[in-house]
N, C-alpha and C. Protein backbone atom coordinates (compact mmCIF):
# COMPACT_ATOMS: atom_id res chain seq x y z
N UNK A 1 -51.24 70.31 37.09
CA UNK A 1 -52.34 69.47 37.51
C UNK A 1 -52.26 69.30 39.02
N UNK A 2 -53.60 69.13 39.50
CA UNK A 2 -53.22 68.92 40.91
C UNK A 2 -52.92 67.21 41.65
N UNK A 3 -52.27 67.53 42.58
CA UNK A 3 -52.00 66.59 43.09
C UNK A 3 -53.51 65.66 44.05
N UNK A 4 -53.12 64.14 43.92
CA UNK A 4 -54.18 63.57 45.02
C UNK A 4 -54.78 63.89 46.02
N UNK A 5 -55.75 63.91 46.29
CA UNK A 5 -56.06 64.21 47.66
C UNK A 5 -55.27 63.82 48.62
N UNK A 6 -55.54 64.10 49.62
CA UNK A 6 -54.56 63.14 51.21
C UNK A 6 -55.61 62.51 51.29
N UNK A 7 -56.75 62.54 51.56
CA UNK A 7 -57.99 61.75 52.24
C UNK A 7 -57.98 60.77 50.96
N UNK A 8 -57.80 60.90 49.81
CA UNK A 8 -58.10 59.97 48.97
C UNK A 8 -57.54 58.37 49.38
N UNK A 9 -57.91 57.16 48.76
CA UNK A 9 -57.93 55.82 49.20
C UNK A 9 -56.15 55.41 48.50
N UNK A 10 -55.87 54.69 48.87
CA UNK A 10 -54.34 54.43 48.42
C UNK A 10 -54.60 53.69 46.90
N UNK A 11 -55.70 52.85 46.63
CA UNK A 11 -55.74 52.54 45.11
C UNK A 11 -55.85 53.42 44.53
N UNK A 12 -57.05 54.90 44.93
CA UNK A 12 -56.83 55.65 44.32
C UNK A 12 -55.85 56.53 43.70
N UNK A 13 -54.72 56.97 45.16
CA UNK A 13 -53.23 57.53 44.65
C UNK A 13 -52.53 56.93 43.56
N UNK A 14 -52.64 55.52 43.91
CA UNK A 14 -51.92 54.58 42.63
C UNK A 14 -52.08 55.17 41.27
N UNK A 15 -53.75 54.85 41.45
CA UNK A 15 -53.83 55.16 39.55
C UNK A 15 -53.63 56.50 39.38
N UNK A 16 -53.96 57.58 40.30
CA UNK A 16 -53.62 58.78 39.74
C UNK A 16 -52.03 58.49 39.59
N UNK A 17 -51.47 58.27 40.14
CA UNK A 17 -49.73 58.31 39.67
C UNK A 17 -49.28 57.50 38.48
N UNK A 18 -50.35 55.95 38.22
CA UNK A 18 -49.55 55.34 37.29
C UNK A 18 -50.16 56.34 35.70
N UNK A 19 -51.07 57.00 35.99
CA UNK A 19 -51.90 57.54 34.74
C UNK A 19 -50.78 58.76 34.64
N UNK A 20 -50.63 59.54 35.55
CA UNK A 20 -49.61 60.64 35.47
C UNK A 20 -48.33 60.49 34.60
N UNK A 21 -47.52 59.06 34.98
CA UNK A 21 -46.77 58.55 34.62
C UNK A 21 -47.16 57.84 32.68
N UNK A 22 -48.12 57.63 32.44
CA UNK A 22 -48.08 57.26 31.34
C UNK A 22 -49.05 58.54 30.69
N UNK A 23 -49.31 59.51 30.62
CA UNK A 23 -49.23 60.90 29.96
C UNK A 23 -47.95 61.62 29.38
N UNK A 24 -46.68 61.16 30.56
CA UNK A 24 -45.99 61.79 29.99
C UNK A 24 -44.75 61.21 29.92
N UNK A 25 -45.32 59.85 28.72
CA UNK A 25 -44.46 59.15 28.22
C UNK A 25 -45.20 59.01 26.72
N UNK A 26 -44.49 59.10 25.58
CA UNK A 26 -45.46 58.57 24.32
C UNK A 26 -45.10 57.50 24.20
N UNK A 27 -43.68 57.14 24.38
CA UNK A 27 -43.54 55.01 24.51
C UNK A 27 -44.65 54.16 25.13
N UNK A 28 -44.80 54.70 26.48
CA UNK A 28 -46.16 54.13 27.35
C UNK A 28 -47.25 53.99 26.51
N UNK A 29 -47.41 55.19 26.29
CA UNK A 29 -48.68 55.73 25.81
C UNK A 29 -48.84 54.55 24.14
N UNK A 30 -47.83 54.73 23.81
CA UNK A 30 -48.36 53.54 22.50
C UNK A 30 -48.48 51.80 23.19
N UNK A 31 -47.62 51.52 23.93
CA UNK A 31 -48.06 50.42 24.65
C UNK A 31 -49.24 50.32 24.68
N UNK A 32 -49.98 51.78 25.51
CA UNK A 32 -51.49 51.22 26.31
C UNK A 32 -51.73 51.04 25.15
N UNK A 33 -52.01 52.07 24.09
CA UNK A 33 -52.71 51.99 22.60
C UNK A 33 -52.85 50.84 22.11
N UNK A 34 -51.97 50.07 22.35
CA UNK A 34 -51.36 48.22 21.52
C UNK A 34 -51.98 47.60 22.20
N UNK A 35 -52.38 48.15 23.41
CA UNK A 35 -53.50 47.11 24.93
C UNK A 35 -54.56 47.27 24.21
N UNK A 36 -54.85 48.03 24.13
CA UNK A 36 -56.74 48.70 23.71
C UNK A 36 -56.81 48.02 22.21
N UNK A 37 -56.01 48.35 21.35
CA UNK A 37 -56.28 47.70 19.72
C UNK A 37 -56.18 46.07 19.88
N UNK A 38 -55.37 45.24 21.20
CA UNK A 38 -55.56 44.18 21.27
C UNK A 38 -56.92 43.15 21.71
N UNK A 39 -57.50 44.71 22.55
CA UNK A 39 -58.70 44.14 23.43
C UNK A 39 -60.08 43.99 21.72
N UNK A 40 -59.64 45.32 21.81
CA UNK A 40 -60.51 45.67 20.27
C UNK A 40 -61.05 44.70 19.14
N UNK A 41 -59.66 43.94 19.09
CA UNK A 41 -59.60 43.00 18.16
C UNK A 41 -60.04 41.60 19.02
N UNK A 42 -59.60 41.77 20.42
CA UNK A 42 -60.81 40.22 20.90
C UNK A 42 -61.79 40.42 20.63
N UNK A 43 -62.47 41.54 20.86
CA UNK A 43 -64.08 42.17 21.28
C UNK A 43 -64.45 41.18 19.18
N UNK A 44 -63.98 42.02 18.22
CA UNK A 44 -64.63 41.52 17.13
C UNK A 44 -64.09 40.07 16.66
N UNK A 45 -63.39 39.26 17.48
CA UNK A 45 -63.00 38.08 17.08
C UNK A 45 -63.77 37.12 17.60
N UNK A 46 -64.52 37.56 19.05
CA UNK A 46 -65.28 36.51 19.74
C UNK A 46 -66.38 36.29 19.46
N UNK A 47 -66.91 36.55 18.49
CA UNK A 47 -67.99 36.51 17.88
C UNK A 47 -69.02 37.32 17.55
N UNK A 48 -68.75 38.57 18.36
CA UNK A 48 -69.95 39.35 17.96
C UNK A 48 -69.80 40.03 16.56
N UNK A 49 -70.23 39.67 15.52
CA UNK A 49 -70.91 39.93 14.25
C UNK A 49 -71.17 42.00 14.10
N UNK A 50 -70.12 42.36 13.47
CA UNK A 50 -70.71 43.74 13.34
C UNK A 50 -70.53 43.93 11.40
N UNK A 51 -69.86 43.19 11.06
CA UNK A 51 -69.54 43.19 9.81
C UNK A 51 -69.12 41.95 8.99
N UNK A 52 -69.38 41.62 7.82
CA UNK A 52 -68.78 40.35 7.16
C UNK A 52 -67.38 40.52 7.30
N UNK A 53 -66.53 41.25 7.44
CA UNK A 53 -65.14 41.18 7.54
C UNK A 53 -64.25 41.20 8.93
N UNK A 54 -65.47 40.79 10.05
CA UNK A 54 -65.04 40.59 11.26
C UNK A 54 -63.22 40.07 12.14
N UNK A 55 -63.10 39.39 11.04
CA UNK A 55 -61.78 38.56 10.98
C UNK A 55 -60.85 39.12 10.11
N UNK A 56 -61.22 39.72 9.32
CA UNK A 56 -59.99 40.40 8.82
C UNK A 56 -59.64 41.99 9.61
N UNK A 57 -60.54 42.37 10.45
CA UNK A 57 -60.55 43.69 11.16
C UNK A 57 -59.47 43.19 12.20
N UNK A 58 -60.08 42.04 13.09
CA UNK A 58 -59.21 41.74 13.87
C UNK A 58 -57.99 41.09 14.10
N UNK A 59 -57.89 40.53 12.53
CA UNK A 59 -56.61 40.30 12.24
C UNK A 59 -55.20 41.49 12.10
N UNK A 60 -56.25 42.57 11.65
CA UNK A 60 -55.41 44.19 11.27
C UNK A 60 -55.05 44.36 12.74
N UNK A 61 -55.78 45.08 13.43
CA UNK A 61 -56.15 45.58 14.87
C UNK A 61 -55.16 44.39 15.90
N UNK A 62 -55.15 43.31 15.72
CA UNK A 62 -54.17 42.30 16.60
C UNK A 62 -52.82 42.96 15.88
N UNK A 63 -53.08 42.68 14.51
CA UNK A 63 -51.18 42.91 14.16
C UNK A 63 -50.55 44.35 14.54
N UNK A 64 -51.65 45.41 14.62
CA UNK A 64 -51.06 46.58 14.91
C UNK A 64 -50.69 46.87 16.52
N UNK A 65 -51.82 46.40 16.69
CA UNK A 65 -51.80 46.37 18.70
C UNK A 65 -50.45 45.26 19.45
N UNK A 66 -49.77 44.81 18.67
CA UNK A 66 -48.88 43.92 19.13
C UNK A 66 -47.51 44.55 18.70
N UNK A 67 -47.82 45.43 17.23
CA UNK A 67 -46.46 45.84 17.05
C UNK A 67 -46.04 47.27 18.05
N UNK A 68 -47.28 47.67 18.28
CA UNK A 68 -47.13 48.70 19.04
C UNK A 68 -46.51 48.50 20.49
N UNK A 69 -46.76 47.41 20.74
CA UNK A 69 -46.56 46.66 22.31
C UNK A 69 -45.12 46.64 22.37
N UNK A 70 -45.12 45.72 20.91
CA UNK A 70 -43.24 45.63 21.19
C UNK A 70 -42.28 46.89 21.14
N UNK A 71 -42.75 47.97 20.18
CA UNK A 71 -41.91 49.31 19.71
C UNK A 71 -41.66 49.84 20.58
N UNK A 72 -43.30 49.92 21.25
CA UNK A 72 -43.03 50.83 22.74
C UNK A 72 -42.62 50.59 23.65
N UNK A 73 -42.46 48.96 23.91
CA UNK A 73 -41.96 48.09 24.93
C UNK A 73 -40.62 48.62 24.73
N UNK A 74 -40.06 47.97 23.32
CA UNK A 74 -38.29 48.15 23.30
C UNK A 74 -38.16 49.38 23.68
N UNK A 75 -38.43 50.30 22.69
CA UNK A 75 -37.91 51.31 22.79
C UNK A 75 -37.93 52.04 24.51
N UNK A 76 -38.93 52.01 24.83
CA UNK A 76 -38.87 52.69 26.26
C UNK A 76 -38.18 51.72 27.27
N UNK A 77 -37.96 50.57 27.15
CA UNK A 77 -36.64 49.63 27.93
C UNK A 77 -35.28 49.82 27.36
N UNK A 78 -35.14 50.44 26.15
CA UNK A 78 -34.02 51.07 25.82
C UNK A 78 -33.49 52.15 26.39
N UNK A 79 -34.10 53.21 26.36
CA UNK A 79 -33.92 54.65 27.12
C UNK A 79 -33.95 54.39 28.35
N UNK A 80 -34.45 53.64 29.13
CA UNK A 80 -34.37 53.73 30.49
C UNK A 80 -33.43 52.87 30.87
N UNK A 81 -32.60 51.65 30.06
CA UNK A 81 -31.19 51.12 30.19
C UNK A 81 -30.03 52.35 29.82
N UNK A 82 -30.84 53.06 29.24
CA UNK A 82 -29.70 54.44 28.36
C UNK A 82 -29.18 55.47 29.59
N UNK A 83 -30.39 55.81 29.90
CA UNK A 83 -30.41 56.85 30.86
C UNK A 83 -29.75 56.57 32.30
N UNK A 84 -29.85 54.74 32.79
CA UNK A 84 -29.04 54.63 33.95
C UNK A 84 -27.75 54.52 33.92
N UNK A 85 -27.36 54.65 32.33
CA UNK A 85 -25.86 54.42 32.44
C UNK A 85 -25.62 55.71 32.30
């Protein structure tokens, strides 16, 4: 893949690097996943009406998006305590 521009803006370098960085991690990568199924599950908890089972979707979608947070959390704060020793 190519690298940033030089002319590009320094927020821009950022996210190209922090995105780089969480491609090629699948720990990360389920984190973000646990971000997005958390947002997911606000989006159908705050009221907007897409189904009679609104609350039980986002009850699923919270519990999964949180376990994912922690798995990927531990686990990838594990390996990277692993790896500096």
């Amino acid at each position: 893949m190519a690298s940033p521009d030089e002319n590009a803006s320094p927020r821009r370098q950022f996210l190209y690097r922090e995105l780089k960085v969480l491609r090629g991690s699948l720990l990360l990568s389920t984190v973000a996943i646990g971000v997005v199924l958390l947002g997911v599950a606000a989006v159908f908890e705050s009221g907007l009406t897409l189904t009679r089972n609104d609350g039980v979707l986002a009850g699923m979608l919270g519990v999964f998006g949180i376990s994912a947070i922690v798995v990927g959390g531990t686990f990838y704060l594990l390996l990277k305590a692993v790896h500096r020793t």
